[in-house]
PDB file of N, CA and C in Angstrom:
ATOM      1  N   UNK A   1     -57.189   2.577 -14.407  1.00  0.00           N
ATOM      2  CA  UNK A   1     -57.846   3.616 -13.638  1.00  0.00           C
ATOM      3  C   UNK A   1     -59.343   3.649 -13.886  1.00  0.00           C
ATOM      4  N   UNK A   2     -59.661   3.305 -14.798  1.00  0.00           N
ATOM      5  CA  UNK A   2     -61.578   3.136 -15.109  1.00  0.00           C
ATOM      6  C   UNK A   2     -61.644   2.361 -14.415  1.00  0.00           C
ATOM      7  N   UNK A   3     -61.719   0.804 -13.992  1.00  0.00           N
ATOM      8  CA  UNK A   3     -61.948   0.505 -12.755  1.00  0.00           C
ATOM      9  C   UNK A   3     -62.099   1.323 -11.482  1.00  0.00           C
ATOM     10  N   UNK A   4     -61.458   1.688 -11.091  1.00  0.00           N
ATOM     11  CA  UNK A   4     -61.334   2.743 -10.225  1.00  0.00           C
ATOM     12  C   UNK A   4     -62.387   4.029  -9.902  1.00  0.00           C
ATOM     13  N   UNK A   5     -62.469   4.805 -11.456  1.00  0.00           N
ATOM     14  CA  UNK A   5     -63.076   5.649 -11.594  1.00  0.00           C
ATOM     15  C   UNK A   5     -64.579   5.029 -11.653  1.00  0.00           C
ATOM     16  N   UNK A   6     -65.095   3.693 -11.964  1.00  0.00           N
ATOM     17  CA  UNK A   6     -66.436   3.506 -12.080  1.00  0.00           C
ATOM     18  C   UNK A   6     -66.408   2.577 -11.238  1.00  0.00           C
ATOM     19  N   UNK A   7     -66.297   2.328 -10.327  1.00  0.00           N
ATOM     20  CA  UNK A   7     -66.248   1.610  -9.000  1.00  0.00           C
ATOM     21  C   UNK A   7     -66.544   2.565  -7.654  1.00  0.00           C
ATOM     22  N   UNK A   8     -65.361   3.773  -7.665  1.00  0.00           N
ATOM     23  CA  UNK A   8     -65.519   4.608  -6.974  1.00  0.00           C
ATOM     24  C   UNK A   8     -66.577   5.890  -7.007  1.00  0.00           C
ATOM     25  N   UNK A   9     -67.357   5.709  -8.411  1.00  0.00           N
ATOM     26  CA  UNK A   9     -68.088   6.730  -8.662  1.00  0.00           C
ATOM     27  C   UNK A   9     -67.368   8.385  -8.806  1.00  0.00           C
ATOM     28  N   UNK A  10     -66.274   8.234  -9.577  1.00  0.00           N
ATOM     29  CA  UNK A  10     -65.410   9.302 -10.378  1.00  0.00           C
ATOM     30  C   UNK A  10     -65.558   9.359 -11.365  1.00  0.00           C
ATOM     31  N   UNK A  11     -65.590  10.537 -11.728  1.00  0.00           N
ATOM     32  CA  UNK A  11     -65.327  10.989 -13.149  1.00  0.00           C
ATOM     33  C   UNK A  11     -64.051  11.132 -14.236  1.00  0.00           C
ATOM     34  N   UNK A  12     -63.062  11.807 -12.850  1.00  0.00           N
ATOM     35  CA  UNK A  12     -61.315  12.340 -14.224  1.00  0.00           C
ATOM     36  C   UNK A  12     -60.454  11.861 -13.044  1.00  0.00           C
ATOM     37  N   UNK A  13     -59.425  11.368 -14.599  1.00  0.00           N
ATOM     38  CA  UNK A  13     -58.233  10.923 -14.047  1.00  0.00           C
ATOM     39  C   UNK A  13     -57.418  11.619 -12.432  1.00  0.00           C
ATOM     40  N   UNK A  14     -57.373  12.870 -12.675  1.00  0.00           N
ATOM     41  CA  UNK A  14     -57.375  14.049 -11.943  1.00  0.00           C
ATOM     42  C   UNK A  14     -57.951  13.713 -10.581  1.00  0.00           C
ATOM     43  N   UNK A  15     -58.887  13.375 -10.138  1.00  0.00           N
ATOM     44  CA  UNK A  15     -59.093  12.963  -9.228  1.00  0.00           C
ATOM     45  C   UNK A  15     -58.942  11.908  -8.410  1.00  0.00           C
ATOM     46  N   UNK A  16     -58.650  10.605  -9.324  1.00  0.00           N
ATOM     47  CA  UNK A  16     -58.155   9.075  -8.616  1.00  0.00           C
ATOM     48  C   UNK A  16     -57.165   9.821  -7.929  1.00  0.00           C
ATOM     49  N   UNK A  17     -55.984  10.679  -8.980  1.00  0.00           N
ATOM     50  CA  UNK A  17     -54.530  11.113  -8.219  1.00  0.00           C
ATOM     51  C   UNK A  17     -54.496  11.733  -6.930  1.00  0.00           C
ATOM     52  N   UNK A  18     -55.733  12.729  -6.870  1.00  0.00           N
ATOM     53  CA  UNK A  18     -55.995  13.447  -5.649  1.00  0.00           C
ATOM     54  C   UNK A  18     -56.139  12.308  -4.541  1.00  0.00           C
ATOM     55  N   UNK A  19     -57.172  11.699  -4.731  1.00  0.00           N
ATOM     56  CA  UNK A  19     -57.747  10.550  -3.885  1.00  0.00           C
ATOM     57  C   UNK A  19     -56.235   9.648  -3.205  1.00  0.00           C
ATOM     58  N   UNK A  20     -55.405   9.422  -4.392  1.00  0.00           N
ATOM     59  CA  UNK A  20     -54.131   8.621  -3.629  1.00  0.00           C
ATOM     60  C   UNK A  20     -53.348   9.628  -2.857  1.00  0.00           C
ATOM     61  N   UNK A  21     -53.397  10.819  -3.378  1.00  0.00           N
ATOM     62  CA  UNK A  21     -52.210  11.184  -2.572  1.00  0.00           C
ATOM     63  C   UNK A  21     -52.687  11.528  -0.941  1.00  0.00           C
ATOM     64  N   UNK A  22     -54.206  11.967  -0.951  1.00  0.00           N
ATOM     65  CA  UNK A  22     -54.984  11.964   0.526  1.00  0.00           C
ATOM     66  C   UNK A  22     -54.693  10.788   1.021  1.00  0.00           C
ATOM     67  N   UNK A  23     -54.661   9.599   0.309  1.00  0.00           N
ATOM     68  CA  UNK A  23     -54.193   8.470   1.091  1.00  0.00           C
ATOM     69  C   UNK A  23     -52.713   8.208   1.651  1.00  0.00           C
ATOM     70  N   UNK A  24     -52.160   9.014   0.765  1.00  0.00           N
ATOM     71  CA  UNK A  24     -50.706   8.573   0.987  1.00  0.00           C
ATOM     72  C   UNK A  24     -50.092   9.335   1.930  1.00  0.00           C
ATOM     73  N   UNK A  25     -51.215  10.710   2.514  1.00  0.00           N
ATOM     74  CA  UNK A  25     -50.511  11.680   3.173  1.00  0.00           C
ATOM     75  C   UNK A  25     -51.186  11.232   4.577  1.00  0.00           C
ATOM     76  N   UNK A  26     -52.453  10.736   4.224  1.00  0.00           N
ATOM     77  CA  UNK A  26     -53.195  10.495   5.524  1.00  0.00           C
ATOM     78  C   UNK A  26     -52.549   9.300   6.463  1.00  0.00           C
ATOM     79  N   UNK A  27     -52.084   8.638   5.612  1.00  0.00           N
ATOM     80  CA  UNK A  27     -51.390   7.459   6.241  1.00  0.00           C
ATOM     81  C   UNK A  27     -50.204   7.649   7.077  1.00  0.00           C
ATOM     82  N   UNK A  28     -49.239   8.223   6.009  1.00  0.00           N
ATOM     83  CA  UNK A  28     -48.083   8.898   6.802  1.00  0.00           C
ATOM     84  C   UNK A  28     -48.821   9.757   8.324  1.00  0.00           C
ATOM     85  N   UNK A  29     -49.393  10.463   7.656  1.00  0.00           N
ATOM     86  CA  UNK A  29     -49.633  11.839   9.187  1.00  0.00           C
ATOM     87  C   UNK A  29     -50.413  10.909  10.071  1.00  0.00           C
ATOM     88  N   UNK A  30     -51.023  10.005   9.970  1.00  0.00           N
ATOM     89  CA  UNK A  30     -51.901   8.864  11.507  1.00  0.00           C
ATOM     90  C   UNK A  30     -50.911   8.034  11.462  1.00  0.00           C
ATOM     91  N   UNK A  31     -49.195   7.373  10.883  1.00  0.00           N
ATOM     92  CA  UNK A  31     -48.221   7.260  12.109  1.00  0.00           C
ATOM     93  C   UNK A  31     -47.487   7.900  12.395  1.00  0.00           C
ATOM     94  N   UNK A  32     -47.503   9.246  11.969  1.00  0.00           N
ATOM     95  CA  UNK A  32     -46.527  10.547  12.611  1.00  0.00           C
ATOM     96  C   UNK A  32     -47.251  10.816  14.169  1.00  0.00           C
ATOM     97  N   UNK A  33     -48.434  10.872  14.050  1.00  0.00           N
ATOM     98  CA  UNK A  33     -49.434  11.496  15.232  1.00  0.00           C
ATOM     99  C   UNK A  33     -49.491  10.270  16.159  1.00  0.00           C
ATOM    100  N   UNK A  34     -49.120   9.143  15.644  1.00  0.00           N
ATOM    101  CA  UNK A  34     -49.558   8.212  17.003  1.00  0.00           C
ATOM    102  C   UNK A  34     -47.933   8.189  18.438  1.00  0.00           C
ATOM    103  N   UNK A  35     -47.382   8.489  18.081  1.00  0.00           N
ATOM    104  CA  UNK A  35     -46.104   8.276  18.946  1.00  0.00           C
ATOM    105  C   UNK A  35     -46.493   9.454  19.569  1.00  0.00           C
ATOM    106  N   UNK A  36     -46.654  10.961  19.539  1.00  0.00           N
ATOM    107  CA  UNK A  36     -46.713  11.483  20.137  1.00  0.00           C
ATOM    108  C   UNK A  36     -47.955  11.567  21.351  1.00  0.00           C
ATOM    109  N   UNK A  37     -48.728  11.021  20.514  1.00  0.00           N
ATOM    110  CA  UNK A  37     -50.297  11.064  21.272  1.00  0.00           C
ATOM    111  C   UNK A  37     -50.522   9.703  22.369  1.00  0.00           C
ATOM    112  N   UNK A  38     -49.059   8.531  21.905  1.00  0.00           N
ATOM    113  CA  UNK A  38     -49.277   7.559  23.147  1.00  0.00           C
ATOM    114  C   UNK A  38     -48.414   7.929  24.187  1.00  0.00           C
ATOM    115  N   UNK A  39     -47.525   8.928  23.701  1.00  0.00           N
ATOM    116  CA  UNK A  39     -46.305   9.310  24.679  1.00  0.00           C
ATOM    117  C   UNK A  39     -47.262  10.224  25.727  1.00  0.00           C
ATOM    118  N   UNK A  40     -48.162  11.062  24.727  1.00  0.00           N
ATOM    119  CA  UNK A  40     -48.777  12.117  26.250  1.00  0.00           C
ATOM    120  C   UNK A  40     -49.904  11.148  27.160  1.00  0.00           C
ATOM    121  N   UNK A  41     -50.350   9.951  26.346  1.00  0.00           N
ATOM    122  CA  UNK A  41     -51.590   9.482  27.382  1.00  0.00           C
ATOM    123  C   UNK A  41     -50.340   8.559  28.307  1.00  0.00           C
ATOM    124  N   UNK A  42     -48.860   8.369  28.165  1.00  0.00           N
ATOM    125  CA  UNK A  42     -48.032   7.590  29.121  1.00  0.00           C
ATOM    126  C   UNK A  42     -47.792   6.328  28.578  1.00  0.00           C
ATOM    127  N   UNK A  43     -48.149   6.042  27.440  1.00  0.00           N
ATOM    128  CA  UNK A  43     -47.708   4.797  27.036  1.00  0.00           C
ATOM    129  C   UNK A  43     -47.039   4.305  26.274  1.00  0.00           C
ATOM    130  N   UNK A  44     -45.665   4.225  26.265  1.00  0.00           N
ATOM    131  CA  UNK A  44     -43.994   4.091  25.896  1.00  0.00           C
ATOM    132  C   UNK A  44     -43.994   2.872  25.574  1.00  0.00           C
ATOM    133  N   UNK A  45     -42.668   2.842  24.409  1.00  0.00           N
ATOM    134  CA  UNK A  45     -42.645   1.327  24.324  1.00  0.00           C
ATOM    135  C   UNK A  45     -41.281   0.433  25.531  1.00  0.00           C
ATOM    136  N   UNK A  46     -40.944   2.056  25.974  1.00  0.00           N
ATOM    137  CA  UNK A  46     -39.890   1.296  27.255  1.00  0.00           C
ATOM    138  C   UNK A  46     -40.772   1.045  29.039  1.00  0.00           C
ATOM    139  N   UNK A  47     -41.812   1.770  28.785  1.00  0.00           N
ATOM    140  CA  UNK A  47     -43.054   1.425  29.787  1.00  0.00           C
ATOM    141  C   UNK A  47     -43.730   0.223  29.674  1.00  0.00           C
ATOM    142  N   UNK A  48     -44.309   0.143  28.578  1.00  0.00           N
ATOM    143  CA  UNK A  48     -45.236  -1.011  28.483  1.00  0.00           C
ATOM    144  C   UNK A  48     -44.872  -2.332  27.743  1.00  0.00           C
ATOM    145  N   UNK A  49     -45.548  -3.307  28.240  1.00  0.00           N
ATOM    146  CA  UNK A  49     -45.558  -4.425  27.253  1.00  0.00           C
ATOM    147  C   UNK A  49     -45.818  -4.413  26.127  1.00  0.00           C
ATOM    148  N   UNK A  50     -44.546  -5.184  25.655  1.00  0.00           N
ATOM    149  CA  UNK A  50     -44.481  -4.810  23.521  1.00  0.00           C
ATOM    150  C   UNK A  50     -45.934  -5.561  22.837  1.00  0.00           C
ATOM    151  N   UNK A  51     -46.445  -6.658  23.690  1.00  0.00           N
ATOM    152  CA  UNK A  51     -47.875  -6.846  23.175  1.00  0.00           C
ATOM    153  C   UNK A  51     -48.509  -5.875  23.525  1.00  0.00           C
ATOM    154  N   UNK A  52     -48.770  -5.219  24.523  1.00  0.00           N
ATOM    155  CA  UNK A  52     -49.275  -4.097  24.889  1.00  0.00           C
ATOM    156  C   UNK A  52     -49.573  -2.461  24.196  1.00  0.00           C
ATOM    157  N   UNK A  53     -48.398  -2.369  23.999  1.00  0.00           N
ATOM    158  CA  UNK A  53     -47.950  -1.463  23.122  1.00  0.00           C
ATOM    159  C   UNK A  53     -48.424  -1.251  21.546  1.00  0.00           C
ATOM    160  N   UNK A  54     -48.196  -2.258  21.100  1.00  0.00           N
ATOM    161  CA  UNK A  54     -48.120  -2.327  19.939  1.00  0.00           C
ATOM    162  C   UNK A  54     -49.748  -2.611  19.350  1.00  0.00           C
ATOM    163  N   UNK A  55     -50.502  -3.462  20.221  1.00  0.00           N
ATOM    164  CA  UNK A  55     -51.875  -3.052  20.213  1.00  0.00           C
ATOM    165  C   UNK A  55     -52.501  -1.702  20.588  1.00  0.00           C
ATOM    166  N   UNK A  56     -52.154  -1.101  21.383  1.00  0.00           N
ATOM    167  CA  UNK A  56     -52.709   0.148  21.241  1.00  0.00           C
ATOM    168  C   UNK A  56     -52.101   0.886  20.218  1.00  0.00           C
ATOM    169  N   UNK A  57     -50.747   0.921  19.723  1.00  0.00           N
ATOM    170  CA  UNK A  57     -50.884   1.773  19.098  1.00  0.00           C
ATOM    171  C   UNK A  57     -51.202   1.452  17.477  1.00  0.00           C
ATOM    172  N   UNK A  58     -51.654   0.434  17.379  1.00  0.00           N
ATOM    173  CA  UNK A  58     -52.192  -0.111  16.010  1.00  0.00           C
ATOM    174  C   UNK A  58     -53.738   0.397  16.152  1.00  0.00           C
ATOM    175  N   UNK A  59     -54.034  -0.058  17.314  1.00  0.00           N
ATOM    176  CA  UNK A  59     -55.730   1.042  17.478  1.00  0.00           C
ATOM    177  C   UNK A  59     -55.730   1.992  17.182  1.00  0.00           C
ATOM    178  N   UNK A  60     -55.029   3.183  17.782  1.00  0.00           N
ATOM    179  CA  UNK A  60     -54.837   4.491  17.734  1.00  0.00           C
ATOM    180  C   UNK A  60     -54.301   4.455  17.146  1.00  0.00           C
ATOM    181  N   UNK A  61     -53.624   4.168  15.730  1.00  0.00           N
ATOM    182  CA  UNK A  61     -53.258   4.820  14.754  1.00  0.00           C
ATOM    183  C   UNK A  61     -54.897   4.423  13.596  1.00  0.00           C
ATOM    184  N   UNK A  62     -55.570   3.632  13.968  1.00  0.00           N
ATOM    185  CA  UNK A  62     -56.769   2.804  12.772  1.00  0.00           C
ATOM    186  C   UNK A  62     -57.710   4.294  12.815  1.00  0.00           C
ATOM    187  N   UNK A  63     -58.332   4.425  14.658  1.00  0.00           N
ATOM    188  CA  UNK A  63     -58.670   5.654  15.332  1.00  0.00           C
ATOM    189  C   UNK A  63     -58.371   7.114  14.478  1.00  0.00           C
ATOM    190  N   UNK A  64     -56.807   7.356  14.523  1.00  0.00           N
ATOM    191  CA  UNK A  64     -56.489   8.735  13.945  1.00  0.00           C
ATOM    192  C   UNK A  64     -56.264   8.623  12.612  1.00  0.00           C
ATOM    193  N   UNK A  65     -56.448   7.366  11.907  1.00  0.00           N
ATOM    194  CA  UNK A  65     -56.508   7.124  10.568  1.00  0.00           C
ATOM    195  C   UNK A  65     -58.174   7.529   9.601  1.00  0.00           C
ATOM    196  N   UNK A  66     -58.788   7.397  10.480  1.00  0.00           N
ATOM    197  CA  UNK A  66     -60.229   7.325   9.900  1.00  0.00           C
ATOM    198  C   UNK A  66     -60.921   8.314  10.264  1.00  0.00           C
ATOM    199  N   UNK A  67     -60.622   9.451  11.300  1.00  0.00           N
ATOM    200  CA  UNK A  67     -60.531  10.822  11.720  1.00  0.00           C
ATOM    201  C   UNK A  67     -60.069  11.457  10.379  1.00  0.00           C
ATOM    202  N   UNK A  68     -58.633  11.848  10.621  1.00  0.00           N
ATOM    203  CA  UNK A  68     -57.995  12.423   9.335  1.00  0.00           C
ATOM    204  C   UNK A  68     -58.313  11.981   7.725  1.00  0.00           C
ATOM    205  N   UNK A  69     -58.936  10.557   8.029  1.00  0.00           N
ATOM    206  CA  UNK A  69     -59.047  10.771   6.236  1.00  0.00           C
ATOM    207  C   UNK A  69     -60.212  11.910   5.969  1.00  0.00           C
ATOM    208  N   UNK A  70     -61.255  12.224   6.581  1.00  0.00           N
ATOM    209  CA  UNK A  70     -62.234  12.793   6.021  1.00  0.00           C
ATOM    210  C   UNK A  70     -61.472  14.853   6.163  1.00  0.00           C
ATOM    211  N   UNK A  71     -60.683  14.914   7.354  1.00  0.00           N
ATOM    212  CA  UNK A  71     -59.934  15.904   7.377  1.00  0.00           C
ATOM    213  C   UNK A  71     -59.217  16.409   6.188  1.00  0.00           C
ATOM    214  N   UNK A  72     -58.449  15.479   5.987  1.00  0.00           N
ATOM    215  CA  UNK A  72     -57.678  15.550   5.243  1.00  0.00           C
ATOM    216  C   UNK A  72     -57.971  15.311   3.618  1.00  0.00           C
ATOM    217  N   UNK A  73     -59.145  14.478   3.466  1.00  0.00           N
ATOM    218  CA  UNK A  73     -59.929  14.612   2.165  1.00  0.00           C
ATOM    219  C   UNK A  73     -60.789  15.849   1.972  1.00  0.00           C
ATOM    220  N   UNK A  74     -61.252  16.430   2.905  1.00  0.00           N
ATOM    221  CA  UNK A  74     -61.734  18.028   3.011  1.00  0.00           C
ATOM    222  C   UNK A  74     -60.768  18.992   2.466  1.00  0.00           C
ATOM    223  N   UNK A  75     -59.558  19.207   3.205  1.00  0.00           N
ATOM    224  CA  UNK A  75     -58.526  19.774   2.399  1.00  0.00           C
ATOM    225  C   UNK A  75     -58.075  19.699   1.344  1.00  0.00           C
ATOM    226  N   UNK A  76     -58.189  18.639   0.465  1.00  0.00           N
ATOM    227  CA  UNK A  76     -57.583  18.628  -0.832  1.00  0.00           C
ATOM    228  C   UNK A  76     -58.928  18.484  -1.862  1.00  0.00           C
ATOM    229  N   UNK A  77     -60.413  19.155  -0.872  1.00  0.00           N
ATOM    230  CA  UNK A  77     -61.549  19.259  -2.053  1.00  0.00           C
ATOM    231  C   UNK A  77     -61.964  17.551  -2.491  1.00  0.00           C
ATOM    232  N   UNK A  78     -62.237  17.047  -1.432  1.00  0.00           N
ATOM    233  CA  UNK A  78     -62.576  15.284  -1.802  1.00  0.00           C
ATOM    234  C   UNK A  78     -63.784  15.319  -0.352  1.00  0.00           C
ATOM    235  N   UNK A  79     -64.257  15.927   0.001  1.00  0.00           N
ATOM    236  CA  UNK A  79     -65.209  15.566   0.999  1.00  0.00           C
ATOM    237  C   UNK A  79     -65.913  14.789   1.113  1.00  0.00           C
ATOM    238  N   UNK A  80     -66.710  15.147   0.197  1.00  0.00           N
ATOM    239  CA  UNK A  80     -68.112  13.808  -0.292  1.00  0.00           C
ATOM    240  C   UNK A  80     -67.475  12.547  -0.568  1.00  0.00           C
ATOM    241  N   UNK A  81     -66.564  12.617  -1.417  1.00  0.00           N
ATOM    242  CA  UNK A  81     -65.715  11.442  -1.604  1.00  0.00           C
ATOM    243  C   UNK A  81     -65.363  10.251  -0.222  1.00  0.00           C
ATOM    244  N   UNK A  82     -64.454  11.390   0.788  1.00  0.00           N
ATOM    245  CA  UNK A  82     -64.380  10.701   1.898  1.00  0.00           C
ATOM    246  C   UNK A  82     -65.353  10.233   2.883  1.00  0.00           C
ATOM    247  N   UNK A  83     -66.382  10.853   3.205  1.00  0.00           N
ATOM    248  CA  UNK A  83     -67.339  10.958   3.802  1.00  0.00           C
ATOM    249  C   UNK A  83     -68.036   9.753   3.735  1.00  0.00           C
ATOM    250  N   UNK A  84     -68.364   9.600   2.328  1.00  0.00           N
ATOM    251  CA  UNK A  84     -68.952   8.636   1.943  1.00  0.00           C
ATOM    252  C   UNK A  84     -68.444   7.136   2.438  1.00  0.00           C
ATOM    253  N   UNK A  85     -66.716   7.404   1.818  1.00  0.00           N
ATOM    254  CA  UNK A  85     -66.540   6.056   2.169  1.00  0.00           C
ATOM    255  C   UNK A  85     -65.869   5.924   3.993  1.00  0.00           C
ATOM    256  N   UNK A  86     -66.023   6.839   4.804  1.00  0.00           N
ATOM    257  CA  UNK A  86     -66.018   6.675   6.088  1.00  0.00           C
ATOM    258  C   UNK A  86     -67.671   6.129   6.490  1.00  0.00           C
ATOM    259  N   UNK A  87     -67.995   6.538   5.736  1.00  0.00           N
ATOM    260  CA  UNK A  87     -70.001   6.212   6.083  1.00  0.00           C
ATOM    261  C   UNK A  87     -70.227   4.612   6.111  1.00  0.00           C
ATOM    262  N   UNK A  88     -68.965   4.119   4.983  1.00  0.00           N
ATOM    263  CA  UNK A  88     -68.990   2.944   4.700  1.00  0.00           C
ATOM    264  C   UNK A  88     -68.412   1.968   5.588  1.00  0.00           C
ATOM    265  N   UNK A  89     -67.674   2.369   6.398  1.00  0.00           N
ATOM    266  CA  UNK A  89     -66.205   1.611   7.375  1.00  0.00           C
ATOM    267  C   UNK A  89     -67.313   2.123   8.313  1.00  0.00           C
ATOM    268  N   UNK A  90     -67.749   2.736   8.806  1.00  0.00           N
ATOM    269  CA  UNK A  90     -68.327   2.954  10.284  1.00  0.00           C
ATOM    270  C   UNK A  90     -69.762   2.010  10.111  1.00  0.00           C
ATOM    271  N   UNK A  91     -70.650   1.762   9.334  1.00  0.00           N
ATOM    272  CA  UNK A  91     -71.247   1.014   9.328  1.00  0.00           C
ATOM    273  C   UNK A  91     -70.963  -0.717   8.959  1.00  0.00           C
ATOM    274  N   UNK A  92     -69.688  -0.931   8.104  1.00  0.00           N
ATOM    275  CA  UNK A  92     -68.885  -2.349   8.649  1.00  0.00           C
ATOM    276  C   UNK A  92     -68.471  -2.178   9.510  1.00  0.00           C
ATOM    277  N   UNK A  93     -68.324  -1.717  10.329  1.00  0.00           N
ATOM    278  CA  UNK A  93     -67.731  -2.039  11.731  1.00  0.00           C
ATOM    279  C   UNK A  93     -69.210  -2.286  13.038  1.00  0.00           C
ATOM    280  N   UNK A  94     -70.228  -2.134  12.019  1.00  0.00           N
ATOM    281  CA  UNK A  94     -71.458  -1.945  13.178  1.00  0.00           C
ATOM    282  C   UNK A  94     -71.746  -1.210  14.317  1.00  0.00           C
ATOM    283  N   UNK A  95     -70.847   0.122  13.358  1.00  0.00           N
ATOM    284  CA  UNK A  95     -71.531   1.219  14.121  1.00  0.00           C
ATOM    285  C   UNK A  95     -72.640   2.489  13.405  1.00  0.00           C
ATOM    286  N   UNK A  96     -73.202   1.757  12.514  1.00  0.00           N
ATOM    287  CA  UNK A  96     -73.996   2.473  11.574  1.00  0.00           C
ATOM    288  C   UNK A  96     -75.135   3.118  12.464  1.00  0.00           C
ATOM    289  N   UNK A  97     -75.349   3.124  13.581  1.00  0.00           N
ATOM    290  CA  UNK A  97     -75.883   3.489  14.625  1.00  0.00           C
ATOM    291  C   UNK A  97     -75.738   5.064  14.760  1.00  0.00           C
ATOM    292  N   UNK A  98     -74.211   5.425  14.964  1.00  0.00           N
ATOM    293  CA  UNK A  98     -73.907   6.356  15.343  1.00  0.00           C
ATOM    294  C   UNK A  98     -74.620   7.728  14.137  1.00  0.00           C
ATOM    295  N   UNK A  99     -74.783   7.420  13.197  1.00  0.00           N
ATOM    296  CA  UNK A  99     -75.231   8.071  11.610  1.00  0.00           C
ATOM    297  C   UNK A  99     -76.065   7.757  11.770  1.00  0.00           C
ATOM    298  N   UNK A 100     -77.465   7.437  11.967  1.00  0.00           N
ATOM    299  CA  UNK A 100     -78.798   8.175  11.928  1.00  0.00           C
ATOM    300  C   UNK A 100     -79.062   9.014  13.011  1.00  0.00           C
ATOM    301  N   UNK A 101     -80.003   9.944  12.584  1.00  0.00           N
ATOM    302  CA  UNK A 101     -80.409  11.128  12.890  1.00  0.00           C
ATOM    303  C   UNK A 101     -81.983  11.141  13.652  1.00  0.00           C
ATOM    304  N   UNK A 102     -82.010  11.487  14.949  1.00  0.00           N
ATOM    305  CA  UNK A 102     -83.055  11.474  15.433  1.00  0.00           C
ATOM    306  C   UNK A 102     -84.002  12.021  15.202  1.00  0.00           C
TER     307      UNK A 102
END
């Protein structure tokens, strides 16, 4: 866990645990939320093509994955924590654009 903790810029054990379980809940709840949310935009897996399908809903679950972590790291008192490392994924993805401030 010191790896962890001085990698991630943590201090107590106490918190790596927090940090996993935001992960472990965030994960679960962005593929609980994606079936319902492709069912209302109409896109079934008895509608659409299973390549079809299964790419969107691997998007939209990446989408409601990276939403909710900072949600959901807010709730369990990890904000900065998450924030940070969403700051980090949105600028590898080359959208570091969207985060500066005019």
């Amino acid at each position: 866990m010191e790896k962890l903790k001085l990698r991630w810029g943590i201090e107590s054990n106490f918190q790596v645990i927090i940090i996993f379980i935001v992960f472990a809940v965030n994960g679960s709840l962005a593929v609980a939320l994606a079936k319902p949310i492709l069912s209302f935009i109409g896109v079934t897996h008895e509608l659409a093509n299973p390549i079809i399908f299964w790419t969107v809903r691997i998007v939209l679950m990446f989408i409601v994955y990276q939403v909710l972590l900072v949600i959901v790291g807010t709730l369990f008192g990890q904000h900065k924590f998450f924030w940070n490392m969403e700051k980090k994924m949105i600028k590898r993805l080359g959208l570091g654009f969207l985060l500066n401030k005019k």
